[in-house]
Protein backbone atom coordinates (compact mmCIF):
# COMPACT_ATOMS: atom_id res chain seq x y z
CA UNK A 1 0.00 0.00 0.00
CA UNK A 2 1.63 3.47 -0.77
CA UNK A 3 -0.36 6.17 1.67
CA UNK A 4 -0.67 10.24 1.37
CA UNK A 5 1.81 9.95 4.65
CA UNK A 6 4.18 7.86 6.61
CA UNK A 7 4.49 8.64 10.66
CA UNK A 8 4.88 6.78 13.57
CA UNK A 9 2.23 4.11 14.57
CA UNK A 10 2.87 2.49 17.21
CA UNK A 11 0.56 2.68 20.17
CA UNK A 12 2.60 3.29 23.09
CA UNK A 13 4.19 0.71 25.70
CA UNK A 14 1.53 -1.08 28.07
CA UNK A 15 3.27 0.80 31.07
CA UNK A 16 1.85 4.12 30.35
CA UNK A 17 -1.64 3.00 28.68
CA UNK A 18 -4.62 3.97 31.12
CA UNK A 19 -6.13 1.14 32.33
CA UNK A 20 -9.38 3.23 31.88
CA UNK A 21 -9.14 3.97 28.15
CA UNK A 22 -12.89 5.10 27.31
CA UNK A 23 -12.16 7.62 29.98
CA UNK A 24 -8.57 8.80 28.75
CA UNK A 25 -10.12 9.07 24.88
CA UNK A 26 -13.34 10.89 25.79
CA UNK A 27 -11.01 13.28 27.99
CA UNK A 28 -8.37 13.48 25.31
CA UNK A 29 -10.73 14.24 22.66
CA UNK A 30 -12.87 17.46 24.38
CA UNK A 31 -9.03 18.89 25.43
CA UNK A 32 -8.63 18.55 21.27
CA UNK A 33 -11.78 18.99 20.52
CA UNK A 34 -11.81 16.47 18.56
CA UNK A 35 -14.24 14.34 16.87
CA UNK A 36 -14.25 10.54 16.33
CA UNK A 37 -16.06 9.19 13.63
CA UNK A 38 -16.19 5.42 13.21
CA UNK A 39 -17.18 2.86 10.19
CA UNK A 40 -19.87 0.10 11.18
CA UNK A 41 -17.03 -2.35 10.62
CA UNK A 42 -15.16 -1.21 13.58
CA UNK A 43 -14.91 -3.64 16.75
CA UNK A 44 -17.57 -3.09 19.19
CA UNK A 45 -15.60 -1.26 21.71
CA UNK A 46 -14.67 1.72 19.04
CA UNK A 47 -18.13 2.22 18.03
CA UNK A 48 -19.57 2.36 21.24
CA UNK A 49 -16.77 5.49 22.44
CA UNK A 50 -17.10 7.21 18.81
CA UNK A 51 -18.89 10.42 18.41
CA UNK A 52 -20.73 9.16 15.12
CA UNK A 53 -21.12 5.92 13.52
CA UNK A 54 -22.52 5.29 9.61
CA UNK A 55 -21.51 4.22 6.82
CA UNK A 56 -19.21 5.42 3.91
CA UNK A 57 -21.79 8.23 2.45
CA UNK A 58 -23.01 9.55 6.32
CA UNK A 59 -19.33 9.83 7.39
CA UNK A 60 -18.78 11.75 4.08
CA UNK A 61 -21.84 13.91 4.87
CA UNK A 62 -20.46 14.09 8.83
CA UNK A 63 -16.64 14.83 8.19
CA UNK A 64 -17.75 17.95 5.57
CA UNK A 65 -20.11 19.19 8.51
CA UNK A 66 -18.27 19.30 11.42
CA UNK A 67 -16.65 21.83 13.12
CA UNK A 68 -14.28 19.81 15.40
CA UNK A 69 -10.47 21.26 15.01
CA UNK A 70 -9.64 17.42 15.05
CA UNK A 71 -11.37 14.44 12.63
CA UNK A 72 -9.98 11.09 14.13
CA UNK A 73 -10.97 8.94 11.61
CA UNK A 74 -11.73 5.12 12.77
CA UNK A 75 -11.83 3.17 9.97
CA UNK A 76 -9.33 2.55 6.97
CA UNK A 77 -7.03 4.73 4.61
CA UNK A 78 -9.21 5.96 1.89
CA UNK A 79 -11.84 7.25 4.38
CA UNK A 80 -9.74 9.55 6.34
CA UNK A 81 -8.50 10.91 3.25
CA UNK A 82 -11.61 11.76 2.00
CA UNK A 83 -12.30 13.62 5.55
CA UNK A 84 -9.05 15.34 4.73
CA UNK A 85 -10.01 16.16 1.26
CA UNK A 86 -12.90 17.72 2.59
CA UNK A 87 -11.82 19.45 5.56
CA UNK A 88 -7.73 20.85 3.94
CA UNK A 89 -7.73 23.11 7.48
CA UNK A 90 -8.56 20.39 10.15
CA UNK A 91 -6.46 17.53 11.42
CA UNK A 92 -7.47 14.26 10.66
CA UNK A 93 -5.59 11.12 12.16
CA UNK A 94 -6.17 7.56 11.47
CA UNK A 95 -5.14 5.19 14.73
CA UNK A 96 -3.50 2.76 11.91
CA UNK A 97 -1.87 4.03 8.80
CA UNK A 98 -1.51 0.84 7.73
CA UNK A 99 -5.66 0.07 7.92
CA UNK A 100 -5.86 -0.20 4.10
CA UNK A 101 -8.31 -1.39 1.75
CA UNK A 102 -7.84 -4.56 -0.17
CA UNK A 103 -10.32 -3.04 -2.87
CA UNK A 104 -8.01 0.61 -3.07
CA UNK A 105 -5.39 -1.42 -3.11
CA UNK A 106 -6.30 -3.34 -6.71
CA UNK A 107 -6.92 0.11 -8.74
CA UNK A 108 -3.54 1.82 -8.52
CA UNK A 109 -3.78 4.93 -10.24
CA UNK A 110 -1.12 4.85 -13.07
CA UNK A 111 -3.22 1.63 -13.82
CA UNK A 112 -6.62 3.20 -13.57
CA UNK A 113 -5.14 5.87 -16.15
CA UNK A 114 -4.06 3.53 -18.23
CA UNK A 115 -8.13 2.12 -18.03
CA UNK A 116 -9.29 5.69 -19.04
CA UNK A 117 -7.69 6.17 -21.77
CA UNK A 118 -9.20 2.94 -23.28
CA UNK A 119 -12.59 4.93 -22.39
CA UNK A 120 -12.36 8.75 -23.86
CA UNK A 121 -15.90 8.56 -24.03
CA UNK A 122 -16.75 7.70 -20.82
CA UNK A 123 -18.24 9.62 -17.68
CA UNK A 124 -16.42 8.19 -14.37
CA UNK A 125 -18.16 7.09 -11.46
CA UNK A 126 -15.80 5.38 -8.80
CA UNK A 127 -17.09 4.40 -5.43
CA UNK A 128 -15.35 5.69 -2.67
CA UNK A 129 -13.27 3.05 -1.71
CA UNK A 130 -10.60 3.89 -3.61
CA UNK A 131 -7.51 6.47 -3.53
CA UNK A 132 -7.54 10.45 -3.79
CA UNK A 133 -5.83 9.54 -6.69
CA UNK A 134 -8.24 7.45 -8.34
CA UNK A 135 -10.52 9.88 -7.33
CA UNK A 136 -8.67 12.97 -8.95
CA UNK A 137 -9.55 10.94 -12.20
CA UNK A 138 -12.88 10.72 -11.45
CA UNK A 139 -16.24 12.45 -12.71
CA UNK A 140 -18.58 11.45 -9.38
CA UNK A 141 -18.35 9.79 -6.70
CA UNK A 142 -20.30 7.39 -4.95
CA UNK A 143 -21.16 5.20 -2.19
CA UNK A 144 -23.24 1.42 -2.08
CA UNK A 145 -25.91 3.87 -0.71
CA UNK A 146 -26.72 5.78 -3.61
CA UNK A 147 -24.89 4.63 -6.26
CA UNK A 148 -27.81 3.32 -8.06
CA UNK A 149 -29.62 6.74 -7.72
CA UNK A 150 -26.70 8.41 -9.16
CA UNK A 151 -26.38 6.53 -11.86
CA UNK A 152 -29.88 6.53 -13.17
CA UNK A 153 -29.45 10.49 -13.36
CA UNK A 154 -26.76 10.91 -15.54
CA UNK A 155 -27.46 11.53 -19.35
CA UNK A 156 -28.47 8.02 -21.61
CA UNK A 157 -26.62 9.29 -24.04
CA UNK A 158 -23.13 8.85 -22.19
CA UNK A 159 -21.37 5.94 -21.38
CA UNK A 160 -20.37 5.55 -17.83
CA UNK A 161 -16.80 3.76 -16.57
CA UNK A 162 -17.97 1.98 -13.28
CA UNK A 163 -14.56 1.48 -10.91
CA UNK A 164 -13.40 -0.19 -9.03
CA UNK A 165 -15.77 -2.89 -7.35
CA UNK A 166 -17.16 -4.66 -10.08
CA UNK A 167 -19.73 -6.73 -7.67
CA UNK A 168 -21.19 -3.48 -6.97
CA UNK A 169 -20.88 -2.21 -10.22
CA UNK A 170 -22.85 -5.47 -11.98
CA UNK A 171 -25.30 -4.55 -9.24
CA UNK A 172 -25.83 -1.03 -10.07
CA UNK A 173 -26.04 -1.87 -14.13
CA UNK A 174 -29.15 -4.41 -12.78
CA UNK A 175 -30.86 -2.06 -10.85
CA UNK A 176 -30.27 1.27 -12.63
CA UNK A 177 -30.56 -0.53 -16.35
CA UNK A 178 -27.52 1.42 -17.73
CA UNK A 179 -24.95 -0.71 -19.39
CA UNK A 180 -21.37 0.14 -17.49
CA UNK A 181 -17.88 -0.45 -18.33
CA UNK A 182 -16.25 -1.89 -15.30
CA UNK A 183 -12.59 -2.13 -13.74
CA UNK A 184 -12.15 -5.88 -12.69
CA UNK A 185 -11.85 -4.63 -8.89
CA UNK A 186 -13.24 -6.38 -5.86
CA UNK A 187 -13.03 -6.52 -1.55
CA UNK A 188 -11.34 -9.47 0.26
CA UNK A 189 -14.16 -9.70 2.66
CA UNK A 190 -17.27 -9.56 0.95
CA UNK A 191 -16.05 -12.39 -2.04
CA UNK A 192 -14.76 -14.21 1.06
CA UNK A 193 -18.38 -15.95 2.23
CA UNK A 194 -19.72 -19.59 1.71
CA UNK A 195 -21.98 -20.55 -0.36
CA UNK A 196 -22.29 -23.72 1.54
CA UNK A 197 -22.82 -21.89 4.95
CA UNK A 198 -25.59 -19.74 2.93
CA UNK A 199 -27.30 -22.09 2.08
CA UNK A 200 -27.23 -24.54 4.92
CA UNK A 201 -28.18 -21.72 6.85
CA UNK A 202 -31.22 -20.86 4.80
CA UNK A 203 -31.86 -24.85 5.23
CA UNK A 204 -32.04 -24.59 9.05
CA UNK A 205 -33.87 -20.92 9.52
CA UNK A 206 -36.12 -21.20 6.65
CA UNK A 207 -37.97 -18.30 7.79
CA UNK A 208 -35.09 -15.91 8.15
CA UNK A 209 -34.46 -12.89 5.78
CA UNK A 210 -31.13 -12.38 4.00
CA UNK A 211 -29.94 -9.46 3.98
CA UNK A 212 -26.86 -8.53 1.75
CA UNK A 213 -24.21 -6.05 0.71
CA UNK A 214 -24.09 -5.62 -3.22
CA UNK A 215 -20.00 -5.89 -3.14
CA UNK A 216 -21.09 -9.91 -2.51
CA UNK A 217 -20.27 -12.07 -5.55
CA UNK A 218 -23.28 -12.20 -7.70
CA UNK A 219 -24.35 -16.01 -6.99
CA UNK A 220 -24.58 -14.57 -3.30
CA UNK A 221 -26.72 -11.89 -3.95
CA UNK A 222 -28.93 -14.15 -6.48
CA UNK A 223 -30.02 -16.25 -2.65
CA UNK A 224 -30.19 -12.43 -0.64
CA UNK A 225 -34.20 -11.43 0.48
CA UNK A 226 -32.48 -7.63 0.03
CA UNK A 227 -29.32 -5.96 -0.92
CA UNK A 228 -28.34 -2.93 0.40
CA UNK A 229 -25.32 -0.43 1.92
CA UNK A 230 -24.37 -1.07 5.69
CA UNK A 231 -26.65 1.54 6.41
CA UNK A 232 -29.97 -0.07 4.38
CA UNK A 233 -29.42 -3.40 6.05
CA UNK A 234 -29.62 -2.03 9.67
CA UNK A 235 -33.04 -0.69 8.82
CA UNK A 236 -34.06 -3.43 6.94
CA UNK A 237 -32.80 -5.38 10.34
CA UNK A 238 -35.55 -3.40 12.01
CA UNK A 239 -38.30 -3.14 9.20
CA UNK A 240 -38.55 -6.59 7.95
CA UNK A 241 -41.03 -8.59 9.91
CA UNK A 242 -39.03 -11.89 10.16
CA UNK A 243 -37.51 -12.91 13.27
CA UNK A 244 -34.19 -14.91 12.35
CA UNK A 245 -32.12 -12.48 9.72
CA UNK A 246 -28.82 -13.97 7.59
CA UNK A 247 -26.46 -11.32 7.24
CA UNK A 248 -23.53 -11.67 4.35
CA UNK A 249 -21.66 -8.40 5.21
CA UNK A 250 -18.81 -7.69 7.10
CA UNK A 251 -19.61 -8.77 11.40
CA UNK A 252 -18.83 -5.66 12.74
CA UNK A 253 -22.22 -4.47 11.38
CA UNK A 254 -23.86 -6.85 14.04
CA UNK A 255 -23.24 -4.63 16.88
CA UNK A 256 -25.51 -2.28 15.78
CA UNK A 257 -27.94 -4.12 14.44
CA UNK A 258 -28.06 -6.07 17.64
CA UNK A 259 -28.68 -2.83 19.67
CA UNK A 260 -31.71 -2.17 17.02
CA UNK A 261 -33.18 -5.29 17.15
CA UNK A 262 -31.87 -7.14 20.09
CA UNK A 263 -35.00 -9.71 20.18
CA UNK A 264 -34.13 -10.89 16.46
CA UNK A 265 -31.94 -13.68 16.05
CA UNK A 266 -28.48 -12.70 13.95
CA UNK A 267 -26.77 -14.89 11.50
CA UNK A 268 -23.44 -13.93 10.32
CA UNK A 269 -22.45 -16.40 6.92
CA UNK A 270 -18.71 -17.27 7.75
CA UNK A 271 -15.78 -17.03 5.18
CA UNK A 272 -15.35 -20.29 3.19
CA UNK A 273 -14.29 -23.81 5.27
CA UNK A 274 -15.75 -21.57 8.68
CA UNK A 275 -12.85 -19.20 8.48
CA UNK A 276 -12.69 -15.64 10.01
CA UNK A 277 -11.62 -14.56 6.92
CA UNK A 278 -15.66 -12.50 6.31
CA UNK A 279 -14.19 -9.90 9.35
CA UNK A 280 -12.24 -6.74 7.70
CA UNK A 281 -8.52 -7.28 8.75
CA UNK A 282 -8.14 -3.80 7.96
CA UNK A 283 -11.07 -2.24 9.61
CA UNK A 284 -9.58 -4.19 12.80
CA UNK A 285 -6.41 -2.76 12.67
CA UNK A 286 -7.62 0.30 14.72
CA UNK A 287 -7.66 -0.21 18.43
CA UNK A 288 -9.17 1.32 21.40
CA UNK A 289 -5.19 1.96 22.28
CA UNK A 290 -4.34 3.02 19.16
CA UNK A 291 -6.92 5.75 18.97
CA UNK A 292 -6.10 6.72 22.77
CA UNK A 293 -2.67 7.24 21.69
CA UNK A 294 -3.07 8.75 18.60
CA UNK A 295 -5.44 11.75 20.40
CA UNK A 296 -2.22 11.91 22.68
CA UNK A 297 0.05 12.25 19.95
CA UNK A 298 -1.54 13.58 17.32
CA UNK A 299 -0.49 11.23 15.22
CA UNK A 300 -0.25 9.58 12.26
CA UNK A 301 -1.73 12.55 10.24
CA UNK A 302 -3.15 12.60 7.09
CA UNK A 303 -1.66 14.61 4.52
CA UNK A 304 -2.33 15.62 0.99
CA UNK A 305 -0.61 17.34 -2.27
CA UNK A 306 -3.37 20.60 -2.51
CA UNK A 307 -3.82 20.06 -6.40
CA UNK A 308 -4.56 16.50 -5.61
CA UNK A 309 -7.04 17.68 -2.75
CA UNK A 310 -8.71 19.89 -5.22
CA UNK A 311 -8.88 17.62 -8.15
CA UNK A 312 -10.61 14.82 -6.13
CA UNK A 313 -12.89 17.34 -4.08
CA UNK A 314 -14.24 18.39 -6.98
CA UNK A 315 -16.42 14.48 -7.91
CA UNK A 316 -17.06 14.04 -4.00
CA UNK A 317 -18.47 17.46 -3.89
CA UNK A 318 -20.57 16.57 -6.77
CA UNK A 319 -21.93 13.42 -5.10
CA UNK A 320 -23.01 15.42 -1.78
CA UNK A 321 -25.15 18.08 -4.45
CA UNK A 322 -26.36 14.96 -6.26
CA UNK A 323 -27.24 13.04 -2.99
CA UNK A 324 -28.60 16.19 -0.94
């Protein structure tokens, strides 16, 4: 992974760690005034100290809102850099520099160029998880929230370059009915679940609803009740009227949805041959220490090239109009 920034990350020696850390990082972050913001994927103890929790498109909406001096961003890379990219005069920090994306990761941006120019023609939309870079190139952004919405507004009579989650992108080209051009990208996690486990679970709670995120393989999302973003399942979790609910997303969603619906009966699907492999080894990077120390330290920063930070404000800007 190449990053905006390189600093220290380590979390500090056990010796001088607080043995009350929700206490230290709740002080620590008024003294800053700070902010934490945390992804749905986070473990349970980080979402229940952050500030705000949502998905990629209400974090996006939150960081450009906010008038904390400090974003601490709990979640991976490509998140806190679009905080930074929309808030150039704030501090953002990210517990874990090296909390990457597996997805951002497989759309490097000399590549993605390379893509583009194969295209002329072509309006880009890229979904958020990928790079400032990536981004730069970009027409509009979007999230798995609205990306179907988006899409269905832009003109029939251009063709449209779909990067770089092709899962969510063959989604988007069902739902909306436009024909996109797509950049053979996917995420570790969400291609990681069993088919098997699916369906034996389906065999055992034949009552329960499945409920899935589009960035599933499609075969997955052919057995799903509904598809939607992180933040469409957990009210699906509390509209749908069945009892037992399947859940192929990443398990860190289950903490909320458990709050919402705590009489409802969860199933995560595991990764394939029952391995842990469906949990975000990324999004787990962050730590309760880490983000204590971090608010001590004030770092590892984020930091950004401004004509970079301009050229990719300028498609996530137009996604918040196009979303408002």
């Amino acid at each position: 992974m190449v990053f905006a920034a390189v600093h220290n990350t380590s979390a500090g020696s056990a010796a001088n760690t607080p043995a009350d850390l929700p206490t230290a990082i709740r002080t620590l972050s008024r003294e800053r005034n700070a902010v934490i913001l945390a992804h749905y994927y986070q473990e349970d103890a980080i979402q229940d100290i952050a500030d705000f929790i949502g998905d990629s498109l209400e974090l996006s909406r939150k960081a450009a809102s906010t008038d904390a001096d400090v974003i601490v961003f709990c979640g991976v890379h490509f998140m806190a850099e679009t905080a930074k990219i929309l808030n150039p005069g704030k501090i953002v920090l990210l517990p874990d520099l090296n909390a990457g994306c597996s997805l951002a990761d497989a759309c490097p941006a000399d590549a993605f160029a390379a893509f583009r120019e194969q295209h002329p023609d072509h309006f880009v939309v890229s979904y958020i998880n990928c790079s400032a870079a990536v981004k730069a190139q970009s027409d509009l952004i979007c999230t798995s929230s609205n990306a179907v919405e988006l899409v269905k507004k832009l003109p029939l009579d251009r063709p449209i370059l779909f990067a770089p989650d092709q899962n969510l992108g063959r989604w988007v080209q069902a739902q909306s009915g436009r024909e996109l051009s797509l950049w053979p990208g996917s995420c570790m996690v969400h291609e990681s679940f069993s088919e098997q486990a699916l369906l034996q679970l389906k065999l055992d709670h034949p009552d329960a609803e499945v409920l899935a995120h589009p960035e599933c393989l499609p075969h997955l999302l052919d057995l799903a009740d509904f598809i939607g973003s992180t933040s469409k399942l957990l009210l699906r979790a509390e509209d749908s009227d069945a009892q037992s609910l399947i859940v192929l997303t990443e398990p860190g969603i289950l903490h909320q949805m458990q709050q919402r619906v705590p009489h409802k009966l969860l199933l995560p699907v595991p990764g394939a041959d029952g391995c842990s492999c469906n949990a975000c080894p990324y999004m787990r990077l962050n730590t309760l220490e880490k983000l204590w120390h971090c608010l001590l330290t004030m770092e590892p920063q984020i930091t950004m090239d401004e004509q970079l930070r301009q050229r990719a404000l300028t498609p996530i800007q137009r996604m918040l109009e196009m979303s408002a």
